[in-house]
C-alpha atoms as a PDB file:
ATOM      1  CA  UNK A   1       8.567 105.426 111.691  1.00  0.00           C
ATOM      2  CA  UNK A   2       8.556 106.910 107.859  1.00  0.00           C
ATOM      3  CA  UNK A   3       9.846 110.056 107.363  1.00  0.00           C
ATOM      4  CA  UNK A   4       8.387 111.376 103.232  1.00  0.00           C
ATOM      5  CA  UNK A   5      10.466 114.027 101.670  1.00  0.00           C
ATOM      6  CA  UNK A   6       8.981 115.571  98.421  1.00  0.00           C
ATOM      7  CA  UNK A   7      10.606 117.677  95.674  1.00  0.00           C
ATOM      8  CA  UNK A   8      10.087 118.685  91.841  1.00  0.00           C
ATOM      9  CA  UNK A   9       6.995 121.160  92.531  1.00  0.00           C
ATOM     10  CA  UNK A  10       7.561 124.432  90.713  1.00  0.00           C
ATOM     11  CA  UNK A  11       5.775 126.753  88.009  1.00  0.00           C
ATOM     12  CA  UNK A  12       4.931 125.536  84.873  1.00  0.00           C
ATOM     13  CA  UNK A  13       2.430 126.695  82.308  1.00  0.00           C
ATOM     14  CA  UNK A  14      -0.457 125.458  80.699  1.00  0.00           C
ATOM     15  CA  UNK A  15       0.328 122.218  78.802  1.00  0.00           C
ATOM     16  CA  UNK A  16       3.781 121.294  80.241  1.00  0.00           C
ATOM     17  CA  UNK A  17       4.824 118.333  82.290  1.00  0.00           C
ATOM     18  CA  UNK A  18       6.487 118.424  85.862  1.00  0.00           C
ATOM     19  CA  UNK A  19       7.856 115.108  87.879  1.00  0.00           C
ATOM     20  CA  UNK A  20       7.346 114.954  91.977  1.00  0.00           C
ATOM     21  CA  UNK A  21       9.408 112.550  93.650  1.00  0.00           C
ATOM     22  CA  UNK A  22       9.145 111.296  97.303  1.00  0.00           C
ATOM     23  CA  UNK A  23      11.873 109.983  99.276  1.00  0.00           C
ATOM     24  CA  UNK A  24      10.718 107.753 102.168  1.00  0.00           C
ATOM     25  CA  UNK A  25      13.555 106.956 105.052  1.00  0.00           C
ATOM     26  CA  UNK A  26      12.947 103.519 106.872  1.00  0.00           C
ATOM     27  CA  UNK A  27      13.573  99.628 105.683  1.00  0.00           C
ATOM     28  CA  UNK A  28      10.038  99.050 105.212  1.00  0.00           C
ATOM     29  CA  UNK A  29       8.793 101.371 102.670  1.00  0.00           C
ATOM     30  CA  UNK A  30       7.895  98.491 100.284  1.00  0.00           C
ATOM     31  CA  UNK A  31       5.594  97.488 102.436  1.00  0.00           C
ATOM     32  CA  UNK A  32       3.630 100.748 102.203  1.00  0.00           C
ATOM     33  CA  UNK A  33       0.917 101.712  99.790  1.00  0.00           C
ATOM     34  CA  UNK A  34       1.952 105.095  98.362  1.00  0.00           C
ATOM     35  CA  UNK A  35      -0.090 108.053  97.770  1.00  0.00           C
ATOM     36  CA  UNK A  36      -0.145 112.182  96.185  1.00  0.00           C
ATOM     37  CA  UNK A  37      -2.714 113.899  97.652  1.00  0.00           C
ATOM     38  CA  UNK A  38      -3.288 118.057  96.665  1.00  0.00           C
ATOM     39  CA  UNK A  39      -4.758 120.820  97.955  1.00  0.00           C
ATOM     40  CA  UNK A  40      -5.205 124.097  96.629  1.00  0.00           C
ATOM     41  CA  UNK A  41      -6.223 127.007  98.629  1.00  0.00           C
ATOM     42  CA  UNK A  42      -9.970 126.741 100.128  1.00  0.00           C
ATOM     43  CA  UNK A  43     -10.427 123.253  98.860  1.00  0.00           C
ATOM     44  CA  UNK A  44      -9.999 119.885 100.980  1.00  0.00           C
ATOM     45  CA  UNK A  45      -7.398 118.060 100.562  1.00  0.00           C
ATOM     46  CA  UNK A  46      -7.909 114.956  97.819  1.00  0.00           C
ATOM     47  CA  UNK A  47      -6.088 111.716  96.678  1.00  0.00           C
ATOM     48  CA  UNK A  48      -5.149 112.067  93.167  1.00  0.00           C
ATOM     49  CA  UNK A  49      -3.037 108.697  92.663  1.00  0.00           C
ATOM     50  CA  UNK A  50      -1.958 105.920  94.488  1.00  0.00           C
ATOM     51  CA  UNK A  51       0.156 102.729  94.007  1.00  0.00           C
ATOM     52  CA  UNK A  52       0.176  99.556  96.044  1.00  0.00           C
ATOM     53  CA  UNK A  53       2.755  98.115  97.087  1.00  0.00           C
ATOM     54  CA  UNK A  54       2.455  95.546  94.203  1.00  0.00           C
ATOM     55  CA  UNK A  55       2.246  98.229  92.033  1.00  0.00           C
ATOM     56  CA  UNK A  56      -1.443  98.253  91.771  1.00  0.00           C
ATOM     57  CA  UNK A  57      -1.966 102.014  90.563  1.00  0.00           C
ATOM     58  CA  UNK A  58      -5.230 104.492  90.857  1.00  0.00           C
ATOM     59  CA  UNK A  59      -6.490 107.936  90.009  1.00  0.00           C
ATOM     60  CA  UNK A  60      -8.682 110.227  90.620  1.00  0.00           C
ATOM     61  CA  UNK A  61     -10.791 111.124  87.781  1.00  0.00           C
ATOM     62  CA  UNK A  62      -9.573 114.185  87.045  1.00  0.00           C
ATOM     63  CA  UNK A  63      -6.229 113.194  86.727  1.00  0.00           C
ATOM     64  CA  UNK A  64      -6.461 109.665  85.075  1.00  0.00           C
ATOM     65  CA  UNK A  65      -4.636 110.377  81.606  1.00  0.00           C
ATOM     66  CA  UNK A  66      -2.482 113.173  82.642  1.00  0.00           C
ATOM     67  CA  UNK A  67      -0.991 111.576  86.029  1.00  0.00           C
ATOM     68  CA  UNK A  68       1.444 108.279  86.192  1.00  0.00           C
ATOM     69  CA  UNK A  69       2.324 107.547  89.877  1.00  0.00           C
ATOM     70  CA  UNK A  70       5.043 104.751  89.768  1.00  0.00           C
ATOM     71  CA  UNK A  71       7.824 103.494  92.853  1.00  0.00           C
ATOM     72  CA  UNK A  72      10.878 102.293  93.087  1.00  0.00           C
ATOM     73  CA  UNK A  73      11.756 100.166  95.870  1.00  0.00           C
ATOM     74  CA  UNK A  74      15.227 100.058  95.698  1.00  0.00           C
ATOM     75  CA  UNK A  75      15.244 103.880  96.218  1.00  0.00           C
ATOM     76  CA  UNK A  76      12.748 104.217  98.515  1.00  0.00           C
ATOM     77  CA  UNK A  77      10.990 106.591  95.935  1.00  0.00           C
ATOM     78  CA  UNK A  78       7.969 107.134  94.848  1.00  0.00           C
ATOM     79  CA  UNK A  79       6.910 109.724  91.471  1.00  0.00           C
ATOM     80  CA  UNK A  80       4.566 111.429  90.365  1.00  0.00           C
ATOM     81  CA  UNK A  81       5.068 112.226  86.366  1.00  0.00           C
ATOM     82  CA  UNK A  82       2.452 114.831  85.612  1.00  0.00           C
ATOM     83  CA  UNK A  83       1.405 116.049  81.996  1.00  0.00           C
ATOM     84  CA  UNK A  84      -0.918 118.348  80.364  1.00  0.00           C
ATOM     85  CA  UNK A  85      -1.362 120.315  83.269  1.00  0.00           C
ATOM     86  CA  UNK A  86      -4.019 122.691  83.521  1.00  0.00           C
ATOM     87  CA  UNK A  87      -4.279 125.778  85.993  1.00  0.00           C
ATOM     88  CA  UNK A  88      -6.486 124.201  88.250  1.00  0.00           C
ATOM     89  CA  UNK A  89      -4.011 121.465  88.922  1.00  0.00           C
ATOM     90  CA  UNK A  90      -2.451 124.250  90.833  1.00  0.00           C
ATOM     91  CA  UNK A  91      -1.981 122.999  94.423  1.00  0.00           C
ATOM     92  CA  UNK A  92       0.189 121.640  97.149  1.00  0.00           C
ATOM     93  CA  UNK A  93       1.112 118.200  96.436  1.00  0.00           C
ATOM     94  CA  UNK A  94       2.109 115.788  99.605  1.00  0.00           C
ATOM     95  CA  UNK A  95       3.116 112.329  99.541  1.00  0.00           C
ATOM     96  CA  UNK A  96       1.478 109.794 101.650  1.00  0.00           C
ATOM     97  CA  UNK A  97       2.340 106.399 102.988  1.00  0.00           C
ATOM     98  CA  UNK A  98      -0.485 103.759 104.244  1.00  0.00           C
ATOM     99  CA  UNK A  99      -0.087 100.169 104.837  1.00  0.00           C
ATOM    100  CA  UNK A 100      -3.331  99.846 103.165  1.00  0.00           C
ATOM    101  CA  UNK A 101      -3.762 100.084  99.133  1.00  0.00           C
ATOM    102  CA  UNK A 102      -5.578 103.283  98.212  1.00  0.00           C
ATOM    103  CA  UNK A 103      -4.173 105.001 101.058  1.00  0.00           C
ATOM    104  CA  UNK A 104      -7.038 106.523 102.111  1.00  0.00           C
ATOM    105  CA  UNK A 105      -6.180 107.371 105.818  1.00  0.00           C
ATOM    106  CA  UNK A 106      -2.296 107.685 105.506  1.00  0.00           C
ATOM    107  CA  UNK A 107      -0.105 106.920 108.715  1.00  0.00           C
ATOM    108  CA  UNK A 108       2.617 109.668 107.185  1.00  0.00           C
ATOM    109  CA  UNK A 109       2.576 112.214 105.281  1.00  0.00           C
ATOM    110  CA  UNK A 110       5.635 114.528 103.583  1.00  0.00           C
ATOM    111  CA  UNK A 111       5.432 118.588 104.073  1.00  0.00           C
ATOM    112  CA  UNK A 112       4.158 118.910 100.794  1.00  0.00           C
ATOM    113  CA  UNK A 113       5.861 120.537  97.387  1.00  0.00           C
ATOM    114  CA  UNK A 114       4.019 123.223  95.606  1.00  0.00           C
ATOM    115  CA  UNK A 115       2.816 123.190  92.356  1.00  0.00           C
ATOM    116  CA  UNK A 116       1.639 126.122  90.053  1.00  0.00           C
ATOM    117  CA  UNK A 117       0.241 126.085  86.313  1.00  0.00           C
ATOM    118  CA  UNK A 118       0.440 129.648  85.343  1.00  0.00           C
ATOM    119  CA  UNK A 119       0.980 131.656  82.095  1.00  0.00           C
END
């Protein structure tokens, strides 16, 4: 069992940087590929960068540039350093854990950390 605890959303405006972090309890989070998937209101919900467990990173199109996901095993954390953000990067963020790199059906998921790019 993996409980995912998120923090760092917030308001920021146009331009400006935020960090998410994840905190993952259990002794076997390095053996999880980690995931940040967002949704914003009427939307589905979409992976937007994901790191394997070897540190094998992704990103979603829209994101590759801005976005660096990164972990560190020895705190059972996983971030998510975001830059340039735009208004429609406005969402709820959650982390994800899968034991399978790009974590594309998660086993657990955190209760999400809101994000909004306003002026």
């Amino acid at each position: 069992q993996v409980q995912l605890a998120e923090s760092g959303g917030g308001l920021v405006q146009p331009g400006g940087s935020l960090r998410l972090s994840c905190v993952a309890s259990g002794a076997s989070f390095r053996l999880y590929a980690m995931g940040w998937y967002r949704q914003a209101p009427g939307k589905e919900r979409e992976l937007v960068a994901a790191i394997s467990s070897g540190h094998i990173t992704g990103y979603a199109a829209s994101v590759k540039g801005r976005f660096t996901i990164s972990r560190e095993n020895a705190k059972n954390t996983v971030h998510l350093q975001m830059n340039s953000l735009k208004p429609e990067d406005t969402a709820v963020y959650y982390c994800a854990a899968d034991l399978d790199y790009p974590v594309r059906s998660p086993d657990y998921w955190g209760q999400g950390t809101q994000v909004t790019v306003s002026s």
